[in-house]
Protein backbone atom coordinates (compact mmCIF):
# COMPACT_ATOMS: atom_id res chain seq x y z
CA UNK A 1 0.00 0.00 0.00
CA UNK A 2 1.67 3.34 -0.89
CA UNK A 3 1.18 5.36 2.63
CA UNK A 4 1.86 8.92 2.89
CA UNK A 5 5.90 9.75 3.79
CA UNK A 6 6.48 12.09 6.69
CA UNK A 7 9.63 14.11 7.07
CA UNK A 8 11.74 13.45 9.42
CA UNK A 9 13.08 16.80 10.85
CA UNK A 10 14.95 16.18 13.69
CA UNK A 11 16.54 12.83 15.90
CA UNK A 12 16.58 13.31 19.12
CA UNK A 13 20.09 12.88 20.99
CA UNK A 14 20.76 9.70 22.31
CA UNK A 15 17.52 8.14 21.42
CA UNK A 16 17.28 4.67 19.72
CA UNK A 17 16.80 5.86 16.24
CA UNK A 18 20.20 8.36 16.82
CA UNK A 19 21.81 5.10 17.61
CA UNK A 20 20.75 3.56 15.02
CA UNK A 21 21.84 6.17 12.64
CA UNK A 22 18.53 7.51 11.54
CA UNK A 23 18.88 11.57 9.91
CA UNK A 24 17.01 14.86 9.28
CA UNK A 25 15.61 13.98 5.90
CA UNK A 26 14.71 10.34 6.31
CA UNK A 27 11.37 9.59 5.73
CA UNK A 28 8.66 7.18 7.85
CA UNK A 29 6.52 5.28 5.79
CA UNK A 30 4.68 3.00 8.31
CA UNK A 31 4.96 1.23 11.51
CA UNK A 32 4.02 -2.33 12.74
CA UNK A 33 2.67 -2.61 8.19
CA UNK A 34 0.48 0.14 9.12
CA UNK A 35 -0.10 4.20 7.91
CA UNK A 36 0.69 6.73 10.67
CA UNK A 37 -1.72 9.36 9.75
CA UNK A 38 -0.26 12.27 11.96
CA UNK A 39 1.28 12.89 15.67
CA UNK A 40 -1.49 11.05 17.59
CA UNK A 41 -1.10 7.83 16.08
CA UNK A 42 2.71 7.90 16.16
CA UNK A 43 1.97 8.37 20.03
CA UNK A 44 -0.13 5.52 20.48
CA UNK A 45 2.36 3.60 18.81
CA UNK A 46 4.85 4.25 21.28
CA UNK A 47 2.90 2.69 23.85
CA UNK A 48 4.11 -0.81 22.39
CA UNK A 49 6.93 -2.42 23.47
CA UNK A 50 7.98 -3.73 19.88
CA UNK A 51 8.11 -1.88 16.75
CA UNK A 52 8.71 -3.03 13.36
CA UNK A 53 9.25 0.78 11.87
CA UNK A 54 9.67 0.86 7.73
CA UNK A 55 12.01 3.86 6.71
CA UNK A 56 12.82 5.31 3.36
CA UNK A 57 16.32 7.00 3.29
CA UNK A 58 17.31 10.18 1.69
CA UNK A 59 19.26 8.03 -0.98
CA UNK A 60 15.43 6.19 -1.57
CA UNK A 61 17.09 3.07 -0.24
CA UNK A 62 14.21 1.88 2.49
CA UNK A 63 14.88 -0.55 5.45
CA UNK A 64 13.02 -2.25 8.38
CA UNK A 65 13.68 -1.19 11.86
CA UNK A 66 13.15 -3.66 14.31
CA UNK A 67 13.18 -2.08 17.98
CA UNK A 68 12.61 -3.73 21.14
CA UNK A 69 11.88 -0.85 23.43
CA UNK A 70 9.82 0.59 27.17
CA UNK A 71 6.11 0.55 26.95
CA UNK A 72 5.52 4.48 26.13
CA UNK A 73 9.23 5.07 25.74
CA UNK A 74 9.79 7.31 23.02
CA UNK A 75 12.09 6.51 19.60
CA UNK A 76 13.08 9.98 19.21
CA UNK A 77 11.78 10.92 15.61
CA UNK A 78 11.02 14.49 15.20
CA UNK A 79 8.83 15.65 12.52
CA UNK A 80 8.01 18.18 9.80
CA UNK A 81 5.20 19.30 10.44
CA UNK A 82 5.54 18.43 13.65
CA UNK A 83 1.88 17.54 13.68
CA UNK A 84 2.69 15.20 11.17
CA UNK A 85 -0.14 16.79 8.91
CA UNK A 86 -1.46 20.26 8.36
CA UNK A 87 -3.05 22.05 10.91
CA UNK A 88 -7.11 22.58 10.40
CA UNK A 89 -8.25 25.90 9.77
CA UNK A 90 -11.43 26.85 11.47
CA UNK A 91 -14.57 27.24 8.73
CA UNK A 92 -16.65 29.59 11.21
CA UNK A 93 -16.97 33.16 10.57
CA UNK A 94 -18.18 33.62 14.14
CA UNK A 95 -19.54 36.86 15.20
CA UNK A 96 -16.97 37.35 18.60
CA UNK A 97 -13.97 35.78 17.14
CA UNK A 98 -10.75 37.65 18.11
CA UNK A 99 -8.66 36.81 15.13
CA UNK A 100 -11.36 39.18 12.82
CA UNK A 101 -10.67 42.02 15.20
CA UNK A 102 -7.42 41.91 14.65
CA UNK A 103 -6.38 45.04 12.74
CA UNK A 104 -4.15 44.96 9.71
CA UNK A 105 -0.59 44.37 9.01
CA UNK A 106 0.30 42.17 11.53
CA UNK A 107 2.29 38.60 11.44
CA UNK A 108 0.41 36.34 8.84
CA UNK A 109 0.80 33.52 11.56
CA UNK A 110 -1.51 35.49 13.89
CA UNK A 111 -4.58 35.19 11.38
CA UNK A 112 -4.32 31.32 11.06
CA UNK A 113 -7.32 30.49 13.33
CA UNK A 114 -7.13 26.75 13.85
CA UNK A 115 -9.92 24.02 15.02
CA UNK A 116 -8.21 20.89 15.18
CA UNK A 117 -9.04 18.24 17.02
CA UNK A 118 -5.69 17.17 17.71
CA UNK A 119 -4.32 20.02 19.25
CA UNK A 120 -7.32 19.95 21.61
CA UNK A 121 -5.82 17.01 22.82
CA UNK A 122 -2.55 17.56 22.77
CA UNK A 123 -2.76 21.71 23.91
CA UNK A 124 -5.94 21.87 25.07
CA UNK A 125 -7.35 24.72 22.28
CA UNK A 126 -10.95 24.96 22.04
CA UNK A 127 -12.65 23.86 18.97
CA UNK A 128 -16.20 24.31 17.82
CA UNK A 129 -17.00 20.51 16.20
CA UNK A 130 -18.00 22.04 12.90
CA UNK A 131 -14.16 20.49 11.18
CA UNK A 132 -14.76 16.98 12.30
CA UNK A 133 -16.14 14.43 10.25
CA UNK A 134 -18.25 11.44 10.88
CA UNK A 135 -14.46 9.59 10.58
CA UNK A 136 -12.70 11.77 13.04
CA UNK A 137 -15.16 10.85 15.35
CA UNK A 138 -14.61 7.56 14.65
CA UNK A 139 -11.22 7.63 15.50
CA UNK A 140 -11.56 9.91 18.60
CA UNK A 141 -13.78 7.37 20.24
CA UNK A 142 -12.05 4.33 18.80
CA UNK A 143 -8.53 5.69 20.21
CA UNK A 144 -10.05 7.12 23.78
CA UNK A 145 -8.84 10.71 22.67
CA UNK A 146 -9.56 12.44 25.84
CA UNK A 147 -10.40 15.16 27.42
CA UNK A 148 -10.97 17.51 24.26
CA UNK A 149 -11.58 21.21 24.74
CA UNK A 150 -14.91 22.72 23.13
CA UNK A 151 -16.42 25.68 22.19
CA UNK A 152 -20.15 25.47 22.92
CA UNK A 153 -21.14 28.34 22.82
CA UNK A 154 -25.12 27.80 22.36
CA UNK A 155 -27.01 24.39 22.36
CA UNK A 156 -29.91 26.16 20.44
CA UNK A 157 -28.72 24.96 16.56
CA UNK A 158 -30.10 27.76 14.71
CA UNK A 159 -28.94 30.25 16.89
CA UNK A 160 -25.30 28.46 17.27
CA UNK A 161 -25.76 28.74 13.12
CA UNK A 162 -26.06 32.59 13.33
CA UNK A 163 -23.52 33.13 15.84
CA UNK A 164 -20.75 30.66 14.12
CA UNK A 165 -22.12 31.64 10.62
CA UNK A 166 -21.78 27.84 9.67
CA UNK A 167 -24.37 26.15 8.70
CA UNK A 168 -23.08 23.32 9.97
CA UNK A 169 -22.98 24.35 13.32
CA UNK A 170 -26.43 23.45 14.54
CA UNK A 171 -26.48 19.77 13.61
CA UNK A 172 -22.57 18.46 14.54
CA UNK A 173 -24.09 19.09 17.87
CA UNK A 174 -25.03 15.59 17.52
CA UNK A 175 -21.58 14.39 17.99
CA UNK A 176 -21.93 15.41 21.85
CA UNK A 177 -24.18 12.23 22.08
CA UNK A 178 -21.48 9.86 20.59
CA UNK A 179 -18.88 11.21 22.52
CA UNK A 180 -20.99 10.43 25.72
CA UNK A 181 -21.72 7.14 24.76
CA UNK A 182 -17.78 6.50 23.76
CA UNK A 183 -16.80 7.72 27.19
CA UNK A 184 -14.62 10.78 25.83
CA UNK A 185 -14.12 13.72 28.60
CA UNK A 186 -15.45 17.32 27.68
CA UNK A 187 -14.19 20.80 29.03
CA UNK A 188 -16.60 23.13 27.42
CA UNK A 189 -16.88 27.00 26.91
CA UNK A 190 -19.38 29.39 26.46
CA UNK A 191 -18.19 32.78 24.86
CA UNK A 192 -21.49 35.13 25.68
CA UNK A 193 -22.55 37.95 23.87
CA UNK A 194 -25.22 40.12 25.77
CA UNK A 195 -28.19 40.06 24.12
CA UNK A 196 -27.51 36.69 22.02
CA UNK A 197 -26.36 33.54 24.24
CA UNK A 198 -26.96 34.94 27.33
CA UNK A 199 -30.27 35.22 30.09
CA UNK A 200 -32.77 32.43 29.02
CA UNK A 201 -30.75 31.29 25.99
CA UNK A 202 -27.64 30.52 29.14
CA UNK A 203 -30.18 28.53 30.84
CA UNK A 204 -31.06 26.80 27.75
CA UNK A 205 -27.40 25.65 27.22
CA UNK A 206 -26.69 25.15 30.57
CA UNK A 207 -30.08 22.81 31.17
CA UNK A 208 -28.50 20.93 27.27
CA UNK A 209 -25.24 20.18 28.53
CA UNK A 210 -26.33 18.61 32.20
CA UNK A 211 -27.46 15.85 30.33
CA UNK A 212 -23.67 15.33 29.55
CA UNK A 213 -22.87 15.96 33.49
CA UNK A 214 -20.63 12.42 33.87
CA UNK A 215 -18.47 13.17 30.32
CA UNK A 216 -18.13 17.21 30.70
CA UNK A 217 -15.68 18.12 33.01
CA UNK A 218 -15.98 21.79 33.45
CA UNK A 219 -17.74 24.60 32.08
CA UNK A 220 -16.60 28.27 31.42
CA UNK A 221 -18.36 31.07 31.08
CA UNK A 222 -16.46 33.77 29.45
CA UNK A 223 -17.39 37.03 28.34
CA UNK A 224 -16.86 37.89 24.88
CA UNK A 225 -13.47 40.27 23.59
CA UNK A 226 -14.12 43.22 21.31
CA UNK A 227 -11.25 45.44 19.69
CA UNK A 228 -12.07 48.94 18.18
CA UNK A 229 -11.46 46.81 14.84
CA UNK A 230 -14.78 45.81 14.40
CA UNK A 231 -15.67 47.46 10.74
CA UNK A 232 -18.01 45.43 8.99
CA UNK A 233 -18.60 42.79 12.02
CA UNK A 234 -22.07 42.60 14.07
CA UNK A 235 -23.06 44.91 16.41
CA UNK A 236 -22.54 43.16 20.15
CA UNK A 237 -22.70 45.25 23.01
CA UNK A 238 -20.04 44.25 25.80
CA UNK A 239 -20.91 43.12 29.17
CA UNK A 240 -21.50 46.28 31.75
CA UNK A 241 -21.69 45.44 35.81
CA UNK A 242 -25.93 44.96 35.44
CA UNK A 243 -25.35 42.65 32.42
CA UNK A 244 -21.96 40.87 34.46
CA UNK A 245 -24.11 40.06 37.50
CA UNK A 246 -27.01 38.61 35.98
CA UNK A 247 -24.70 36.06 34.89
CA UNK A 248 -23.00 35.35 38.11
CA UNK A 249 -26.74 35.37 39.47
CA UNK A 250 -27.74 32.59 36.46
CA UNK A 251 -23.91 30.51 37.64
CA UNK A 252 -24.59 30.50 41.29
CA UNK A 253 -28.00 28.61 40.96
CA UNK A 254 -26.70 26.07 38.38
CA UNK A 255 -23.43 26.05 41.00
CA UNK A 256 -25.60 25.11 43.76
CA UNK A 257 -27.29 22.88 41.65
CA UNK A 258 -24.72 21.38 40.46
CA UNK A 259 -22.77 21.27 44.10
CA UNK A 260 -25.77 19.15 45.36
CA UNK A 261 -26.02 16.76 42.78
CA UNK A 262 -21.75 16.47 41.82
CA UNK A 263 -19.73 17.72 44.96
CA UNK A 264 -18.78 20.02 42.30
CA UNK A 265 -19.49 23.50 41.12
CA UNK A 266 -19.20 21.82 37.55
CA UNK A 267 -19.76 25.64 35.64
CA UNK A 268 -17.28 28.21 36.40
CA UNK A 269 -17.18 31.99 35.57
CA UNK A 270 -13.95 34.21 34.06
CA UNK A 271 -11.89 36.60 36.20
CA UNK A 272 -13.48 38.90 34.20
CA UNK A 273 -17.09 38.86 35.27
CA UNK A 274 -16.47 39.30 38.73
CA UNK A 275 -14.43 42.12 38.13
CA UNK A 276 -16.89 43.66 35.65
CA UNK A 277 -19.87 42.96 38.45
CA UNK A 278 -17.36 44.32 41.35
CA UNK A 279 -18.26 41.25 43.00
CA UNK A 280 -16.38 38.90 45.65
CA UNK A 281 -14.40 36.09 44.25
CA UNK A 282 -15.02 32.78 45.31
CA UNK A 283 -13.47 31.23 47.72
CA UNK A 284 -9.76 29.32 46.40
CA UNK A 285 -11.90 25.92 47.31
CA UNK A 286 -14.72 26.69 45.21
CA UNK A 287 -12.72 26.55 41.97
CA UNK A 288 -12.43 22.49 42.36
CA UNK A 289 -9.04 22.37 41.12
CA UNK A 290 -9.27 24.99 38.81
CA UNK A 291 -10.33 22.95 35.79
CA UNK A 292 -10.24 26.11 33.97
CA UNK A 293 -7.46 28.05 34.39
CA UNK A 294 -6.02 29.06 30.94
CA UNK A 295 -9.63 30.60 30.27
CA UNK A 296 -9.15 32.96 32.88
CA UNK A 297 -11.39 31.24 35.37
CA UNK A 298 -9.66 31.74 38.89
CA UNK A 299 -6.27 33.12 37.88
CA UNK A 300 -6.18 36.27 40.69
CA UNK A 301 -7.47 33.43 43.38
CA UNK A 302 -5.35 30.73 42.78
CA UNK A 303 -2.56 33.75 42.06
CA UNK A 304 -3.05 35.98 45.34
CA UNK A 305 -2.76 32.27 47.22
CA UNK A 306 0.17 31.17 45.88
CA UNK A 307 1.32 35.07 46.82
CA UNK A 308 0.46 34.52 50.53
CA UNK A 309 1.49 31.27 51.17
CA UNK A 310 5.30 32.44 49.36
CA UNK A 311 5.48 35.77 51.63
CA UNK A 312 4.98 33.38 54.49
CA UNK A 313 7.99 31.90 53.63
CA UNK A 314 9.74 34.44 52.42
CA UNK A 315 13.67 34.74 53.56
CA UNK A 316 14.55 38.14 55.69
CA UNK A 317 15.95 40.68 53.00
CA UNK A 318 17.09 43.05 55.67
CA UNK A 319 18.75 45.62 54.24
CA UNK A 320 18.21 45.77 51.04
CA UNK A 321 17.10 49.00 49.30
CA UNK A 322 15.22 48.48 46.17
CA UNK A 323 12.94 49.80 43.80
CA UNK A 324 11.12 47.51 40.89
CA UNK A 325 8.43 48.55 38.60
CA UNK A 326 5.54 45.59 37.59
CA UNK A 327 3.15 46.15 34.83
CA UNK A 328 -0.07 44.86 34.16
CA UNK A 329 -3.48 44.94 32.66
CA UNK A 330 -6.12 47.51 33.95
CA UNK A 331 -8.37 45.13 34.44
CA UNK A 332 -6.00 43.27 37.54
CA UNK A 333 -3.91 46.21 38.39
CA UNK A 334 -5.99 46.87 41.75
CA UNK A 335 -4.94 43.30 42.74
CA UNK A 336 -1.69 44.26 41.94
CA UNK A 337 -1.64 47.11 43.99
CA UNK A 338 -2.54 44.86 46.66
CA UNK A 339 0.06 42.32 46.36
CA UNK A 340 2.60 44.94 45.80
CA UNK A 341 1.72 46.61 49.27
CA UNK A 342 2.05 42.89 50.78
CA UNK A 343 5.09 42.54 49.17
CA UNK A 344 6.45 45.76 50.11
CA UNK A 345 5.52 45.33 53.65
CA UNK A 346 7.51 42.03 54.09
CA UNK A 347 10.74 42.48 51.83
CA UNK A 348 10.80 46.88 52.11
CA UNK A 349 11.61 46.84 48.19
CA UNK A 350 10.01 49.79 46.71
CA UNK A 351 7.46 48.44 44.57
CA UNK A 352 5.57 50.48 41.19
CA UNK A 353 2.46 49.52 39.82
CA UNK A 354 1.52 50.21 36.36
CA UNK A 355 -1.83 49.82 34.42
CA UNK A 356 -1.40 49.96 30.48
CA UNK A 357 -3.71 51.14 28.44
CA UNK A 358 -4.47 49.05 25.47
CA UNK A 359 -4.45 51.91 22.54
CA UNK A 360 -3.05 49.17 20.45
CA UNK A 361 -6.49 47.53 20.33
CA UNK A 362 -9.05 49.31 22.22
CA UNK A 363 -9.83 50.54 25.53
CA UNK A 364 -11.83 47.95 26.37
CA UNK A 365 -9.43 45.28 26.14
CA UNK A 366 -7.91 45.32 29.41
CA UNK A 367 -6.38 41.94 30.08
CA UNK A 368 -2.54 42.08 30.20
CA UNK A 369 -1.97 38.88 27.74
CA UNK A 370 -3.23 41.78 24.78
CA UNK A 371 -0.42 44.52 25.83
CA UNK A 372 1.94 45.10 23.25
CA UNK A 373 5.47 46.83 23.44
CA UNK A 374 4.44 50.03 21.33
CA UNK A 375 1.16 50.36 24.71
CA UNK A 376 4.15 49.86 27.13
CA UNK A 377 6.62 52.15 25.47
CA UNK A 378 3.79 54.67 25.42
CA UNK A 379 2.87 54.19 29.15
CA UNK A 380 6.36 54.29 30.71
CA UNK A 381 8.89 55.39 28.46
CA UNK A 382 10.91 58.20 30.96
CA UNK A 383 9.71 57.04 34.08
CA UNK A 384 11.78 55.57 36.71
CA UNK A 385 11.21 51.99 36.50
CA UNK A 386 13.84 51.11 39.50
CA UNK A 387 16.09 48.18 39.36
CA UNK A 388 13.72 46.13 36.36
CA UNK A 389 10.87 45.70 35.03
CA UNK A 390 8.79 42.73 35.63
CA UNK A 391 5.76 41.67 32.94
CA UNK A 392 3.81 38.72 32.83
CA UNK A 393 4.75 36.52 30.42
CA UNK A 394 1.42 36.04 28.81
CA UNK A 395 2.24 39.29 26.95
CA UNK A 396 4.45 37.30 24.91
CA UNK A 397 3.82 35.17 22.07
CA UNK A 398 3.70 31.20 23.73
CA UNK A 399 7.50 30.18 23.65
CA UNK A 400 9.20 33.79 22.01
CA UNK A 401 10.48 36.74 23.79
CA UNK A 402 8.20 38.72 21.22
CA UNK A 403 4.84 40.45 21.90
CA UNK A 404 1.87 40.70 20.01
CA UNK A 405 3.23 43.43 18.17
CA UNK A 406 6.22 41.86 16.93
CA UNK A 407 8.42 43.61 19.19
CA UNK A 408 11.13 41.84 20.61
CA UNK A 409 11.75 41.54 24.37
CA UNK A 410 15.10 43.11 23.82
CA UNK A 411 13.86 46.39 22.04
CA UNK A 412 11.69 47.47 24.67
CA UNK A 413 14.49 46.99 27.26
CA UNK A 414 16.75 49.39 25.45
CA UNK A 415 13.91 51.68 24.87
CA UNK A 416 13.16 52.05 28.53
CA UNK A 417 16.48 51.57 29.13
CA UNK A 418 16.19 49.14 32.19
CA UNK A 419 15.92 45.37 32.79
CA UNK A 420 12.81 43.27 31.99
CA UNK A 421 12.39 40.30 33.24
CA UNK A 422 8.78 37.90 32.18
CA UNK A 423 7.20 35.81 35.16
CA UNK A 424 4.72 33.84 35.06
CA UNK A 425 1.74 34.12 35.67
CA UNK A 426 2.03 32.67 39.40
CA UNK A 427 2.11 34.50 42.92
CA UNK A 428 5.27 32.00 43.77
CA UNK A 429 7.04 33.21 41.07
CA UNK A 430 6.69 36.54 40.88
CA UNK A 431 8.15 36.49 44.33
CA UNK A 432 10.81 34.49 43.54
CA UNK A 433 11.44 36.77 40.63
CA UNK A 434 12.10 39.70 42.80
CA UNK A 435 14.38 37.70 44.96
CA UNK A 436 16.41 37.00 42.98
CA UNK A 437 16.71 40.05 41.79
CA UNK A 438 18.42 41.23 44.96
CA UNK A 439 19.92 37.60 45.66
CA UNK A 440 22.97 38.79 45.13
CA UNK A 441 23.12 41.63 47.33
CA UNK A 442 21.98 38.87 50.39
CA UNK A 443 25.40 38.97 52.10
């Protein structure tokens, strides 16, 4: 059978195919006698202890591997793409979708909006169901792939039509059913738009998806993102503090509902809404785990713990004068105020709090993972930012010292002229971060 040929780009060091002699430009063809369609089923092929792996060299000569290896141990072929097959672009032209607000001229990489399966799996990104086909499902049921990340939304199809502008988008709703039969784990989203998926239409999807209760994991409620590049797009009105807590009003009777019948709060809300409603945060507890971090739900709770519980612990820096400067997002930078006092009051560094102002993409994006450098540049350029600078690190691109913006780490420290150092986004590190900045002044 002639199976597809993936590249291979890279051998890992000291791995069994290195020691074989395996190179960048070899080729797989098939293992065991059978096609490797992309990354996930080159994973589940590592689970076996014995391989029989077919390779075609870069002279065209091919030859049979035979490798006697650990269960899940890893052969050490790298590949390009590293996917092992194109990434799926998303077919929605959904009314709240970031990537059309985007405005013009930026990296072509930031455009790509993707809604594949397999990197649901494999990174957790949300997709919407309307790229799978009847065989995907197949073969994400057949294989166990699980949990997979997706973006509900709406269960009402017509309306999930309108809002996804797929007409497709109603009826491969019916693929929730087979995954609940075929066992597969669910963490879901719900991007609302006042005035669209919200009140009774919340209820609606929220009543929908309980039948799924012992497959979904977690539920997030997030509030939908809008840009001043909106030309051409549908009118949605953002959430306001009325608007804000009539959803937190909706979440705590499906939480107690839901607390009752699962010892679990099951449907969560973003940072976002609470601080929109000026409401209390829930207690660290009530977040179960947080199932739902990386959507923003419980970030400043779990952060301000892990804060606490690090100052606790916190060596004596006696004698130290310092001054640092942290920047952040308007929408946190009360918090940060906070935890800069609490820091401040247990180490007696001199600690700055900036908000930036999003001009890059609208005042009313306020989250710090959408500051760029040419916002920060603009906020602080000439002020006396102390010793360094300290930034998030979800203001840069996942893996590059680069923001959104394209501008390099390295630029903005030479246009401020001082040192900038990205932390995570974690109350243990940020301490740790400004100890050892002044580590070496600790006698």
């Amino acid at each position: 059978m002639d199976f597809r040929r993936h590249v291979i780009d890279d051998v890992s060091i000291g791995s069994i195919t290195h020691e074989i002699g395996l190179e960048k430009g070899d080729k797989l063809i098939s293992i065991n006698g059978e096609q490797v369609i992309d990354l996930i089923d080159y994973m589940e092929f590592m689970a076996l202890e014995y391989l029989e792996v077919l390779i075609e060299r870069k002279n065209g000569e091919e030859l049979i591997l035979e490798i006697e290896k650990d269960a899940y141990e890893d052969i050490g072929l790298i590949f390009r793409p590293w996917l092992m097959d194109e990434n799926r672009r998303c077919r929605n032209k959904c009314i709240f979708c970031f990537v059309d607000q985007l405005p013009p001229n930026m990296r072509s990489t930031l455009y790509f909006k993707d809604d594949d399966w397999r990197l649901s799996f494999l990174m957790g990104n949300y997709i919407t169901l309307t790229n799978l086909s009847d065989q995907d499902v197949d073969r994400i049921v057949s294989m166990g792939i699980s949990p997979l990340y997706v973006s509900i939304h709406t269960t009402n199809p017509q309306l999930r039509r309108s809002m996804m502008n797929n007409k497709r988008a109603g009826e491969v709703l019916k693929y929730l059913d087979i995954f609940h039969k075929g066992g597969i784990k669910l963490n879901c989203q719900l991007v609302l738009c006042p005035g669209w998926n919200d009140a009774l239409e919340l209820d609606r999807t929220l009543s929908d998806l309980w039948q799924y209760r012992d497959i979904i994991e977690s539920i997030a409620l997030v509030p939908v993102g809008l840009t001043k590049y909106r030309k051409g797009l549908e009118n949605i009105e953002p959430f306001d503090s009325k608007s804000a807590n009539n959803v937190l009003s909706q979440l705590d009777i499906w939480q107690h509902r839901a607390l009752e019948n699962l010892g679990r709060r099951f449907i969560y809300a973003s940072d976002e809404f609470y601080i929109l409603a000026g409401s209390d945060f829930p207690s660290y507890e009530d977040y179960d785990g947080f199932p739902q971090l990386d959507n923003g739900v419980g970030l400043i709770v779990r952060f301000q713990d892990e804060l606490y519980n690090t100052l606790d612990n916190m060596p004596s820096l006696d004698g130290v004068k310092g001054h640092i400067s942290l920047a952040t997002g308007i929408s946190a930078a009360n918090f940060m105020l906070k935890w800069a006092r609490a820091i401040e009051d247990k180490s007696g560094i001199k600690i700055d709090v900036y908000p930036i102002k999003n001009d890059f993409f609208g005042h009313s994006v306020t989250v710090a993972g959408l500051i760029t450098g040419v916002d920060i540049v603009k906020n602080l350029k000439g002020k006396d930012l102390g010793d360094a600078l300290l930034l998030p690190d979800v203001m840069l691109r996942r893996g590059e010292d680069v923001f959104l913006d394209d501008m390099p780490l390295i630029e903005l420290k030479d246009k401020l002229g001082v040192e900038i150092i990205s932390v995570p986004v974690d109350g243990n590190a940020l301490v740790e971060a400004i100890i050892d900045i002044y580590g070496m002044r600790m006698g």
